[in-house]
Every structure is written in structure tokens, then in C-alpha cells.
C-alpha atoms as a PDB file:
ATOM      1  CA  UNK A   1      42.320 -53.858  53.093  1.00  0.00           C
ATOM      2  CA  UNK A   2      39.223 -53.558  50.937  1.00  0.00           C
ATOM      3  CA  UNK A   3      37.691 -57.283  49.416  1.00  0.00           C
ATOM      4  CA  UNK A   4      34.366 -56.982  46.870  1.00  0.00           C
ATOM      5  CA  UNK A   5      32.041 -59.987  47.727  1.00  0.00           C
ATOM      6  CA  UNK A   6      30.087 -60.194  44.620  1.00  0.00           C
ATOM      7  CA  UNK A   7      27.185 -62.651  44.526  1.00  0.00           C
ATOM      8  CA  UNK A   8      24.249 -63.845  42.647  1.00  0.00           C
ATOM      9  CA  UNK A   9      21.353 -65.627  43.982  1.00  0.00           C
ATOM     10  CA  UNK A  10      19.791 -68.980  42.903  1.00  0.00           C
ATOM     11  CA  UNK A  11      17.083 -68.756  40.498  1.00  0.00           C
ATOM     12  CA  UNK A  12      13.742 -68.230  41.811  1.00  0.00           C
ATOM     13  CA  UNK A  13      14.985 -67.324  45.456  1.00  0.00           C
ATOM     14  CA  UNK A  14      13.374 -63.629  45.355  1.00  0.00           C
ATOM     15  CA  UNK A  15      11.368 -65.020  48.960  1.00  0.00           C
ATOM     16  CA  UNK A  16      14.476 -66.493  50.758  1.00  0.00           C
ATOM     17  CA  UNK A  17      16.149 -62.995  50.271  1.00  0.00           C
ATOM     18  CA  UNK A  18      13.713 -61.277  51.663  1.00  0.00           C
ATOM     19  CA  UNK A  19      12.934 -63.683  54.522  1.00  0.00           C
ATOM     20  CA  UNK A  20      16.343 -62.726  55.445  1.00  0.00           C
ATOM     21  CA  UNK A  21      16.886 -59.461  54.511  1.00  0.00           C
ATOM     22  CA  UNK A  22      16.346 -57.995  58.053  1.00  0.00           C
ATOM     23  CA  UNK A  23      18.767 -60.213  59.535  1.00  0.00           C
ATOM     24  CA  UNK A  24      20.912 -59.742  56.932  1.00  0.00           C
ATOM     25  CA  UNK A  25      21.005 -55.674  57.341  1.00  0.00           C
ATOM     26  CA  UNK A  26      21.467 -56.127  60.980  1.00  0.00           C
ATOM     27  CA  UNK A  27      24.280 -58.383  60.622  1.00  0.00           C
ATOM     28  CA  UNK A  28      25.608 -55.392  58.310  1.00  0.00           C
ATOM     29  CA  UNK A  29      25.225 -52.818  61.040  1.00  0.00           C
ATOM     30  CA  UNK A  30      26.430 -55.212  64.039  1.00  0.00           C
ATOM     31  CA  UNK A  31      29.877 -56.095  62.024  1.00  0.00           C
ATOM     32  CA  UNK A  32      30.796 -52.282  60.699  1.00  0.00           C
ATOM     33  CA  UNK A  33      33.422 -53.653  57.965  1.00  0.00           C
ATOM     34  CA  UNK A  34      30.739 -53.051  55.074  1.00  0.00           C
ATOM     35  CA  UNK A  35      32.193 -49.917  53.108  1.00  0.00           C
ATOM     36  CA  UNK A  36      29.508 -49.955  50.457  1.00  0.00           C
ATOM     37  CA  UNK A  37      26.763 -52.721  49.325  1.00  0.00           C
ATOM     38  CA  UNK A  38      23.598 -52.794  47.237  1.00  0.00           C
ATOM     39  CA  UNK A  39      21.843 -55.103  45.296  1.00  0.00           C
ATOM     40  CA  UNK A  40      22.226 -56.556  41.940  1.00  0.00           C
ATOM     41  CA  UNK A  41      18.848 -55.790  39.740  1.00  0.00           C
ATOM     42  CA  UNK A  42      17.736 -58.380  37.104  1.00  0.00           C
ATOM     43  CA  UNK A  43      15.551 -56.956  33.920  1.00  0.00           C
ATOM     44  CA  UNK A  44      12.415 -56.610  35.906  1.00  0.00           C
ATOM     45  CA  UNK A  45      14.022 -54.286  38.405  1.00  0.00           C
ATOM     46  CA  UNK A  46      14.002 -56.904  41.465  1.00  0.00           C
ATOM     47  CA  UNK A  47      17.195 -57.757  43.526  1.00  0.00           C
ATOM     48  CA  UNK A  48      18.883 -61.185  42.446  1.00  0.00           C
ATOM     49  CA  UNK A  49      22.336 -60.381  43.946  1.00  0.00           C
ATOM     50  CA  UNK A  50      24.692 -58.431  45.885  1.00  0.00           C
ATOM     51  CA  UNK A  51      27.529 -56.069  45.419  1.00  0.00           C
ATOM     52  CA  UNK A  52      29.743 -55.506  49.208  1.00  0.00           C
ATOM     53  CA  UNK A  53      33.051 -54.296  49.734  1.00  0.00           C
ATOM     54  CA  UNK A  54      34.363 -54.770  52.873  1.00  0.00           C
ATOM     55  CA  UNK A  55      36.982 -53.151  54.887  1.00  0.00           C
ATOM     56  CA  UNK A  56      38.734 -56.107  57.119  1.00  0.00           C
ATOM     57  CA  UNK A  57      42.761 -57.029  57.627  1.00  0.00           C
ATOM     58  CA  UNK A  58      43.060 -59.957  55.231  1.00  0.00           C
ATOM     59  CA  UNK A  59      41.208 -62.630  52.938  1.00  0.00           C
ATOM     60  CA  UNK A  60      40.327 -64.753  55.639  1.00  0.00           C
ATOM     61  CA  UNK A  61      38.645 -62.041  57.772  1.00  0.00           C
ATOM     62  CA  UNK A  62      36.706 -61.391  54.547  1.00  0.00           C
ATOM     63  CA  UNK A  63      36.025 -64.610  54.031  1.00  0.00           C
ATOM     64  CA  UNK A  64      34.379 -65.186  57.426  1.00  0.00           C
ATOM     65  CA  UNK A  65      32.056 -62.385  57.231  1.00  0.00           C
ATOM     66  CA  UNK A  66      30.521 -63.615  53.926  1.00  0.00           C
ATOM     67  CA  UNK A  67      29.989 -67.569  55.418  1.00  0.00           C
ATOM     68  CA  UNK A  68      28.278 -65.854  58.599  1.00  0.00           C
ATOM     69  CA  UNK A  69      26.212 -63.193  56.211  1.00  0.00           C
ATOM     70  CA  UNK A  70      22.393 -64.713  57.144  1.00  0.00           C
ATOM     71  CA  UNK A  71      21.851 -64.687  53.088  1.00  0.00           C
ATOM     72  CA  UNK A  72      24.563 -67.205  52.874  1.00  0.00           C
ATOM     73  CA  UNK A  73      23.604 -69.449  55.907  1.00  0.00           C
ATOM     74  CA  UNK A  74      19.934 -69.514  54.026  1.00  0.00           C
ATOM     75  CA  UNK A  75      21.462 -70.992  51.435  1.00  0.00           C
ATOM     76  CA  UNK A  76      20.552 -67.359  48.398  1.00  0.00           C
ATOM     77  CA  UNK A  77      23.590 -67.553  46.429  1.00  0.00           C
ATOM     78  CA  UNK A  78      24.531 -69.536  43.643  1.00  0.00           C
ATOM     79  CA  UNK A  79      27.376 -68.025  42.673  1.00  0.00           C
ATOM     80  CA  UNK A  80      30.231 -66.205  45.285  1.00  0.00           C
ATOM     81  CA  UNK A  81      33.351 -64.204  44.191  1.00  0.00           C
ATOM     82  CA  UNK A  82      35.130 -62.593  46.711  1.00  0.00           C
ATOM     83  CA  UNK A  83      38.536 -60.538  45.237  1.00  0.00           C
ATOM     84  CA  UNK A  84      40.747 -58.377  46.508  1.00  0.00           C
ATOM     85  CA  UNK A  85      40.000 -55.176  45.926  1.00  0.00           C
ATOM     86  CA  UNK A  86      41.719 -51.186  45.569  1.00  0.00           C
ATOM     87  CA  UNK A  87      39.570 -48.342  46.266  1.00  0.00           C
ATOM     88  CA  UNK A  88      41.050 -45.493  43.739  1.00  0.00           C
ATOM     89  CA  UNK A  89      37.600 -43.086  42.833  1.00  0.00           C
ATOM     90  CA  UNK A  90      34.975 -41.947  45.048  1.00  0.00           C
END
């Protein structure tokens, strides 16, 4: 089953993103339930949230993976949305 974790990042937290944005990418790799992801871009082209669908059994798998993301144990997001989610182009 496919979830989309959509977040945005607090204002002003351009540094804790990238502080963490190794870890973050590793944690990516080391799990293998990330389908797609990519950054959201604000008007000046830098990255002020996230886009990631992931490919686990149930909501709760889902929702595990996004508390033990390292962007969200830094404390980046303002906002989370995590929804169920049906892959039907591409």
C-alpha cells in the first residue's frame, strides 16, 4: 500500500534541513519503502518541504517511518500530512 507524506518545513529552517539532509538520505536508502520523494521549492528556488510516497503494509508502518525520518526528529516540519494514497499514472 502506497501513503504520500507531504510536509512543509518551519519558517526559516533552510540550515536544520540541510544539517540533516545526509542522515536523512541515508535513512531513505537503509529503509527501501521510499517509492518516490523530492523536495518542495519556495519562490526563490530553495527546498522548504517534502513530497514521499512510501510503499509499506498499512498506516501505522507509514506512520513510523515519518516519526523516525532524521528531518522529523530535528524538529523541520511545521506542517505533516500523511494520506493514503493510489498509484494510477507513471
Amino acid at each position: 500500500m502506497r501513503f504520500a507524506l507531504m510536509t512543509k518545513d518551519k519558517p526559516g529552517a533552510l540550515q536544520t534541513r540541510m544539517d540533516n539532509r545526509a542522515a536523512h538520505l541515508d535513512y531513505v536508502a537503509e529503509t527501501g519503502v521510499v517509492d518516490l520523494a523530492g523536495p518542495f521549492l519556495d519562490d526563490d528556488g530553495q527546498m522548504c518541504g517534502s513530497l514521499i510516497v512510501l510503499e509499506v503494509p498499512d498506516m501505522a508502518a507509514a506512520e513510523d517511518w515519518a516519526a523516525n525520518d532524521p528531518y522529523a526528529k530535528a524538529g523541520l516540519f511545521e506542517e505533516v500530512t500523511l494520506r493514503a494514497w493510489k498509484k494510477v499514472i507513471g
